[in-house]
N, C-alpha and C. Protein backbone atom coordinates (compact mmCIF):
# COMPACT_ATOMS: atom_id res chain seq x y z
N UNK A 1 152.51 150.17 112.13
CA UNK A 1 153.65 149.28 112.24
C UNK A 1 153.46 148.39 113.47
N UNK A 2 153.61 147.06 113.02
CA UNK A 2 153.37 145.95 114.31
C UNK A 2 154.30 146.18 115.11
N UNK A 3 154.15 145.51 116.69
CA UNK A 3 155.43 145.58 117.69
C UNK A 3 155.77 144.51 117.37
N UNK A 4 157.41 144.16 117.52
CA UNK A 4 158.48 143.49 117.62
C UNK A 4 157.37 142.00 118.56
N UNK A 5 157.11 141.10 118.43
CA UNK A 5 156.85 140.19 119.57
C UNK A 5 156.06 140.93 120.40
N UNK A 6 155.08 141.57 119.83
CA UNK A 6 154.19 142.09 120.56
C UNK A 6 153.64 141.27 121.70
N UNK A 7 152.89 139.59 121.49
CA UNK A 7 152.39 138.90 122.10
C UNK A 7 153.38 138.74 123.66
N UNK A 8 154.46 138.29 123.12
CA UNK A 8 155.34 138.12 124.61
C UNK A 8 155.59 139.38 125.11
N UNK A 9 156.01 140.43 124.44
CA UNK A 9 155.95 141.80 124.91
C UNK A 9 155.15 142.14 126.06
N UNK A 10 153.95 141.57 125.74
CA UNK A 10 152.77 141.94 126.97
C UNK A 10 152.71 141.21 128.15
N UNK A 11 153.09 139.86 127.54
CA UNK A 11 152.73 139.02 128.69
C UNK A 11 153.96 139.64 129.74
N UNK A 12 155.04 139.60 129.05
CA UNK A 12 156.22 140.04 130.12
C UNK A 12 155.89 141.31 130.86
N UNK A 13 155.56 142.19 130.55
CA UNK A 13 155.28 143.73 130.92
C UNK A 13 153.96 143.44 131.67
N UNK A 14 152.75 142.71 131.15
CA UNK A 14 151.93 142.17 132.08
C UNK A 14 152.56 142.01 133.69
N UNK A 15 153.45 140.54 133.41
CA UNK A 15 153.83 140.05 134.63
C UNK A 15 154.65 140.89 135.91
N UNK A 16 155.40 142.08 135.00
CA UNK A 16 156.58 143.05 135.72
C UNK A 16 155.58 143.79 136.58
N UNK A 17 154.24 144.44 135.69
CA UNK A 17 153.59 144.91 136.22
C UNK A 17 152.79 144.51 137.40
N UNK A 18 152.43 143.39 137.15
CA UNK A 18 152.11 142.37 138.26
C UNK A 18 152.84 142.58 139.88
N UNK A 19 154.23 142.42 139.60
CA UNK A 19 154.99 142.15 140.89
C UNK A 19 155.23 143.52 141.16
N UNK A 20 155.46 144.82 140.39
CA UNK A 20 155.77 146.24 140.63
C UNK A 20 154.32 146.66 141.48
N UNK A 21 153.41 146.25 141.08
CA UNK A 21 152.06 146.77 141.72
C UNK A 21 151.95 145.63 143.19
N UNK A 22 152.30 144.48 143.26
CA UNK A 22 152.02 144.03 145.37
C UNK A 22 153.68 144.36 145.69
N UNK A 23 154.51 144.26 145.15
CA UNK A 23 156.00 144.55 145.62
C UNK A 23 156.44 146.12 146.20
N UNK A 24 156.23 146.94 144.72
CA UNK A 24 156.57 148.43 144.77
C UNK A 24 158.02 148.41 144.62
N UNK A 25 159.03 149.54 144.92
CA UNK A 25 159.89 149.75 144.84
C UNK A 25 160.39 149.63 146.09
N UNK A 26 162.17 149.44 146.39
CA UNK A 26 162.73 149.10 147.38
C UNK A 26 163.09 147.96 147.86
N UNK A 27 163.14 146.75 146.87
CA UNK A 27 163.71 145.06 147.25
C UNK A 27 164.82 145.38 146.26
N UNK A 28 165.89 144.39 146.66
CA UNK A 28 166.51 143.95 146.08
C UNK A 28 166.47 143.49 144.66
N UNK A 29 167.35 143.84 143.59
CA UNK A 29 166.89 142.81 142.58
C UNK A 29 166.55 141.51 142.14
N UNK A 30 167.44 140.74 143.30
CA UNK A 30 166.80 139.26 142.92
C UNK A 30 165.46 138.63 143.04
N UNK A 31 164.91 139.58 144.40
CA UNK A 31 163.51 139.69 145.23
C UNK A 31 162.69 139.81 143.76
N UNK A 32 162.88 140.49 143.09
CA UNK A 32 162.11 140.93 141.81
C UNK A 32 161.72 139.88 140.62
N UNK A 33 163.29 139.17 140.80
CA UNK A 33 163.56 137.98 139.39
C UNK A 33 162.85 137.00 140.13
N UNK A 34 162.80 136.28 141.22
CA UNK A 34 162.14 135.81 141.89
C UNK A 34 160.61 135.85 141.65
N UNK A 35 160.10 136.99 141.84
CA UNK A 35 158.64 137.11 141.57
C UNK A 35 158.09 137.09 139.84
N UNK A 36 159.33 137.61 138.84
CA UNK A 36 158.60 137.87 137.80
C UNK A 36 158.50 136.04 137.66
N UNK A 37 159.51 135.62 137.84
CA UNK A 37 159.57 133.56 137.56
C UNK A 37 158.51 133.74 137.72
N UNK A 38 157.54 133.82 138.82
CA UNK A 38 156.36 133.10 139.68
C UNK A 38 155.38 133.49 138.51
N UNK A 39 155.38 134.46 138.44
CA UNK A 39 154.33 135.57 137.13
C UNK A 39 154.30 134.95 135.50
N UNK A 40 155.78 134.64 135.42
CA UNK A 40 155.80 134.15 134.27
C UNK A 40 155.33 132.63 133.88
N UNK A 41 155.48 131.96 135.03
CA UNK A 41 155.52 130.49 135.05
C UNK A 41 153.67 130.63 135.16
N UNK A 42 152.75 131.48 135.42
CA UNK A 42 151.86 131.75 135.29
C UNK A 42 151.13 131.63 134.33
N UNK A 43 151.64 132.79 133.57
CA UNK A 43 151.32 132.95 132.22
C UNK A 43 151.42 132.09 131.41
N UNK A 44 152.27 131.19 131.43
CA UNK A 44 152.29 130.46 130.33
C UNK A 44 153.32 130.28 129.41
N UNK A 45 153.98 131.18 129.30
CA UNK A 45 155.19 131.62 128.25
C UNK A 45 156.35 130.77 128.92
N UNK A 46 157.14 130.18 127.99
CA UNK A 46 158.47 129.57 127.95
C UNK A 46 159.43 130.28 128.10
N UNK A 47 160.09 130.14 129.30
CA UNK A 47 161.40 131.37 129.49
C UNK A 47 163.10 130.48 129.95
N UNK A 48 163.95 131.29 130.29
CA UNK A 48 164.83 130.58 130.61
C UNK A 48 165.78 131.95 131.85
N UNK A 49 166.16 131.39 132.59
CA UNK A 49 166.27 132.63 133.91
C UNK A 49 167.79 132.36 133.49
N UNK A 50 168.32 133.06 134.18
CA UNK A 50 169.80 133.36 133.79
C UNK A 50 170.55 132.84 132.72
N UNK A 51 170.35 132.80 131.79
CA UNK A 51 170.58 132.24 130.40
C UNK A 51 172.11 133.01 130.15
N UNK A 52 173.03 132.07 130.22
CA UNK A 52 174.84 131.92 129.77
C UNK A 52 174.85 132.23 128.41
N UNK A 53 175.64 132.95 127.82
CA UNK A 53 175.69 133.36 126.80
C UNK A 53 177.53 133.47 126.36
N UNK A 54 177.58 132.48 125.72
CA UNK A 54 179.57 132.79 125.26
C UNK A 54 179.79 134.23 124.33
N UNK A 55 180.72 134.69 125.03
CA UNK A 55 180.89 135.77 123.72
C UNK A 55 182.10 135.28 122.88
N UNK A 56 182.63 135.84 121.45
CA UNK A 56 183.65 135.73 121.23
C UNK A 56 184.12 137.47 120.79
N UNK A 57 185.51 136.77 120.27
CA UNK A 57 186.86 137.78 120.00
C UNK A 57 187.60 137.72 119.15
N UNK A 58 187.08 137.63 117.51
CA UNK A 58 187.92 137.76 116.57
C UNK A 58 187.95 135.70 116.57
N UNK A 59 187.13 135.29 116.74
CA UNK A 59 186.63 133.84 116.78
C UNK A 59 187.12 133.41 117.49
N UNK A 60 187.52 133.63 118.67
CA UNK A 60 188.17 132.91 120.37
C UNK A 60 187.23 133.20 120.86
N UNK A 61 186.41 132.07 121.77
CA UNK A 61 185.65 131.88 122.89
C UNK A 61 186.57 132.44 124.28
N UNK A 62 185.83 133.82 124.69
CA UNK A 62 186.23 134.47 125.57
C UNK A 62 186.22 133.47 127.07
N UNK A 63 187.14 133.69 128.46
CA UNK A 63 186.74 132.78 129.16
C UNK A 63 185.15 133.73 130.41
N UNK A 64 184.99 134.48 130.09
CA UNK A 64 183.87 135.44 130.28
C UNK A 64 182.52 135.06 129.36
N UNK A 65 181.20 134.94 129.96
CA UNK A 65 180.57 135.07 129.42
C UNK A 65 179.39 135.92 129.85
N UNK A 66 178.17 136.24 129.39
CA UNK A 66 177.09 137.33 130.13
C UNK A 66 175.92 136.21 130.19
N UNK A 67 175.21 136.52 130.86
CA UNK A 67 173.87 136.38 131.65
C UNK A 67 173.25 136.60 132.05
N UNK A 68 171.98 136.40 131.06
CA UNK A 68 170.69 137.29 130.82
C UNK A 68 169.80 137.06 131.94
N UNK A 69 169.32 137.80 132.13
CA UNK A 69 168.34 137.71 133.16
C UNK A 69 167.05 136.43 133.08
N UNK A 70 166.40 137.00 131.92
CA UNK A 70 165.52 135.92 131.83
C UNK A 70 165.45 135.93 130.07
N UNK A 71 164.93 134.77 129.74
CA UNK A 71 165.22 135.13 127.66
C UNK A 71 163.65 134.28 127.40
N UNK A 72 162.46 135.13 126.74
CA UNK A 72 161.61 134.55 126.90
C UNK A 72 161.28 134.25 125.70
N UNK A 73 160.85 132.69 125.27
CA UNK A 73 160.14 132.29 124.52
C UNK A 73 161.28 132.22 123.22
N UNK A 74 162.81 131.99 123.97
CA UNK A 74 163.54 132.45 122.80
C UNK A 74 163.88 133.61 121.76
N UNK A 75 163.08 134.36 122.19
CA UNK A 75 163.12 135.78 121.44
C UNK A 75 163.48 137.28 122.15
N UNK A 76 162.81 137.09 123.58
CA UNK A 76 163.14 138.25 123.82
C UNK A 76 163.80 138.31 125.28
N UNK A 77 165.11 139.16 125.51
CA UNK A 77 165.34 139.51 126.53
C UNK A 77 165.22 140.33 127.36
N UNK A 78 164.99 140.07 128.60
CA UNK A 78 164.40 140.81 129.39
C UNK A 78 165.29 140.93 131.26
N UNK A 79 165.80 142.12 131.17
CA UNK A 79 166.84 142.50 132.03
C UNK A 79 166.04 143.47 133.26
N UNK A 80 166.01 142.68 134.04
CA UNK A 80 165.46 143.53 135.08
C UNK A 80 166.53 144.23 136.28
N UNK A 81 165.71 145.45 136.60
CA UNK A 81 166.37 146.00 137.39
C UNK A 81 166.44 146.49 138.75
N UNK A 82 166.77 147.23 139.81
CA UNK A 82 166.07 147.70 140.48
C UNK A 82 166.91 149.04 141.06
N UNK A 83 167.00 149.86 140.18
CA UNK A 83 167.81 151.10 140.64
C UNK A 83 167.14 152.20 140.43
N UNK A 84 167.43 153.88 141.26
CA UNK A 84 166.98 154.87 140.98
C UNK A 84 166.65 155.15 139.80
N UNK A 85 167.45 155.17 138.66
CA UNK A 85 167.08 155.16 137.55
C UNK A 85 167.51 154.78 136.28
N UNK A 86 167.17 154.66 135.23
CA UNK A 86 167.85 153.46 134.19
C UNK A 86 168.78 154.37 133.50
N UNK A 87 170.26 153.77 133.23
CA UNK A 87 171.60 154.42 132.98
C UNK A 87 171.71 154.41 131.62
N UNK A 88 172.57 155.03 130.88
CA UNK A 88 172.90 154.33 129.61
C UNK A 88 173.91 152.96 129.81
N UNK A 89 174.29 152.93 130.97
CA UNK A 89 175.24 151.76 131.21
C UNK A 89 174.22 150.22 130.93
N UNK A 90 172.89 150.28 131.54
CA UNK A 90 171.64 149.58 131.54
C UNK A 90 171.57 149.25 130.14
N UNK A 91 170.83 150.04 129.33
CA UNK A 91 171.00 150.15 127.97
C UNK A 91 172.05 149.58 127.52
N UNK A 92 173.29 149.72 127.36
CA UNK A 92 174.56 149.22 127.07
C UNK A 92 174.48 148.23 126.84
N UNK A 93 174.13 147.43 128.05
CA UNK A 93 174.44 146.09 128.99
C UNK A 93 173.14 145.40 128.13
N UNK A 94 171.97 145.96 128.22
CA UNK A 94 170.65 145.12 126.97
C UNK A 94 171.37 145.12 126.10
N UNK A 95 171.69 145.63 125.22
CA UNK A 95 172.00 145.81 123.81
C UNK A 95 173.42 144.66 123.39
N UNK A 96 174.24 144.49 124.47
CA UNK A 96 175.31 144.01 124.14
C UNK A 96 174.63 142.88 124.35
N UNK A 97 173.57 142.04 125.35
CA UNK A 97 172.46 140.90 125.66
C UNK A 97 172.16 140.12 124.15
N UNK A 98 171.93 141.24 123.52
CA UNK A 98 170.90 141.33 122.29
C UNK A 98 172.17 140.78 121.11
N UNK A 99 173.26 141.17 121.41
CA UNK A 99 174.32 140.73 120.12
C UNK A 99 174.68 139.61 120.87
N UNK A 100 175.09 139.26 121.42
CA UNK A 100 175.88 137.49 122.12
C UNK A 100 174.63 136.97 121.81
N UNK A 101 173.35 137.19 122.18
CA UNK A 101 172.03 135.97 121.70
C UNK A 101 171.26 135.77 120.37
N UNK A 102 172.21 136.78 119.89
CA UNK A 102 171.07 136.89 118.32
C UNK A 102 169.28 137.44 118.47
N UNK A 103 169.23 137.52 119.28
CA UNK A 103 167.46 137.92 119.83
C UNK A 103 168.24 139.23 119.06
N UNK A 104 166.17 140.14 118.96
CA UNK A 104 166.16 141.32 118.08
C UNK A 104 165.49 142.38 119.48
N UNK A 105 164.82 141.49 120.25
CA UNK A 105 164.19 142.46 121.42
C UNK A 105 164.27 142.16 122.85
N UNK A 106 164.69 143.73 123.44
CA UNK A 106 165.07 143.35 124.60
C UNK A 106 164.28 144.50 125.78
N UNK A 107 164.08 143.78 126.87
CA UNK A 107 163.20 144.57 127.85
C UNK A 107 163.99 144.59 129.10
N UNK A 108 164.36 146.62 129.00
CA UNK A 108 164.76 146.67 130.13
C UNK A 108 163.93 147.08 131.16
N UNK A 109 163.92 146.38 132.40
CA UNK A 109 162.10 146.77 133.10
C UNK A 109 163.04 147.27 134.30
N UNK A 110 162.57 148.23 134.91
CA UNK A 110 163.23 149.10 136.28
C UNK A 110 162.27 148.99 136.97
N UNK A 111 162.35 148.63 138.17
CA UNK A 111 161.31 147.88 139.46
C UNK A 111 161.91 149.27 140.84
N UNK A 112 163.06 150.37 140.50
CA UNK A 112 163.44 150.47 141.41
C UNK A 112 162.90 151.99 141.54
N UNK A 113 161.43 152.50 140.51
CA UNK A 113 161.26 153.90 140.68
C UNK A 113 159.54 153.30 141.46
N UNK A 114 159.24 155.15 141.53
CA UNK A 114 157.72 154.67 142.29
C UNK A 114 156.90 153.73 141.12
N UNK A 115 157.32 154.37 140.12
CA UNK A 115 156.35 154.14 138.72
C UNK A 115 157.17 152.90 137.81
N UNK A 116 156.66 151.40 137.25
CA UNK A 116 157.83 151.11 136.36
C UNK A 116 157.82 151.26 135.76
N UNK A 117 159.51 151.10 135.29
CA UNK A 117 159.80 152.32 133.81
C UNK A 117 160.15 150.72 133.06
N UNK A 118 159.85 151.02 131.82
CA UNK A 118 159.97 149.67 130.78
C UNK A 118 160.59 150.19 129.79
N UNK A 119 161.53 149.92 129.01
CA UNK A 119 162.37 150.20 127.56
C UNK A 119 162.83 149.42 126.89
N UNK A 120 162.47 149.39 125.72
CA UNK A 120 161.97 148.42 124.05
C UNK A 120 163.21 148.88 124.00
N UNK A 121 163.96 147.67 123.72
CA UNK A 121 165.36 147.82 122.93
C UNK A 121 165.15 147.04 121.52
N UNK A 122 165.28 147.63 120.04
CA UNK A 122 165.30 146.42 119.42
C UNK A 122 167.02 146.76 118.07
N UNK A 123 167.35 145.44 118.13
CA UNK A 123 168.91 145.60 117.68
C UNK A 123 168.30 145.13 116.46
């Protein structure tokens, strides 16, 4: 069975890996979104960094909306983190990413253990 967007899959997990291996654990999260940009804008891949997303409510445009971390190549989102360890609240928070954008795959990448932890969400 093929992966979901395998191709961007890598490059992104490439790049996380990238900044998790000279960074390590212990910055801030933005310190992180910061570096994957640099990584990504690298690679090559078309992304979009905090990407606004309207939700609705029974067809009312809520005055709330969410914002994705980074949404690459149009397909996949990718929520970075940097905490002890990834919550179901984390999860939650991808998944609900994944319904306001219509995307099918979402990457939650945790920058905040020794090791990074990466998790394939696909809705």
């Amino acid at each position: 069975m093929d992966l979901l967007f395998k191709e961007y899959s890598y490059a992104i997990i490439g790049a996380c890996m990238e900044v998790h291996n000279h960074l390590g654990p212990g910055f801030l999260e933005v310190v992180y979104k910061d570096a994957i940009e640099i990584e990504l804008i690298k690679s090559g891949v078309y992304f979009e960094r905090e990407k606004k997303y309207e939700v609705f409510y029974k067809g009312n445009k809520l005055m709330h909306y969410y914002v994705a971390d980074f949404v690459v190549e149009e397909a996949v989102i990718l929520e970075a983190k940097a905490v002890a360890a990834i919550s179901p609240v984390f999860i939650a928070q991808t998944i609900n990413y994944l319904k306001v954008s219509g995307n099918k795959l979402g990457l939650l990448i945790n920058f905040g253990e020794a090791q990074l932890r990466v998790k394939r969400l696909v809705l």
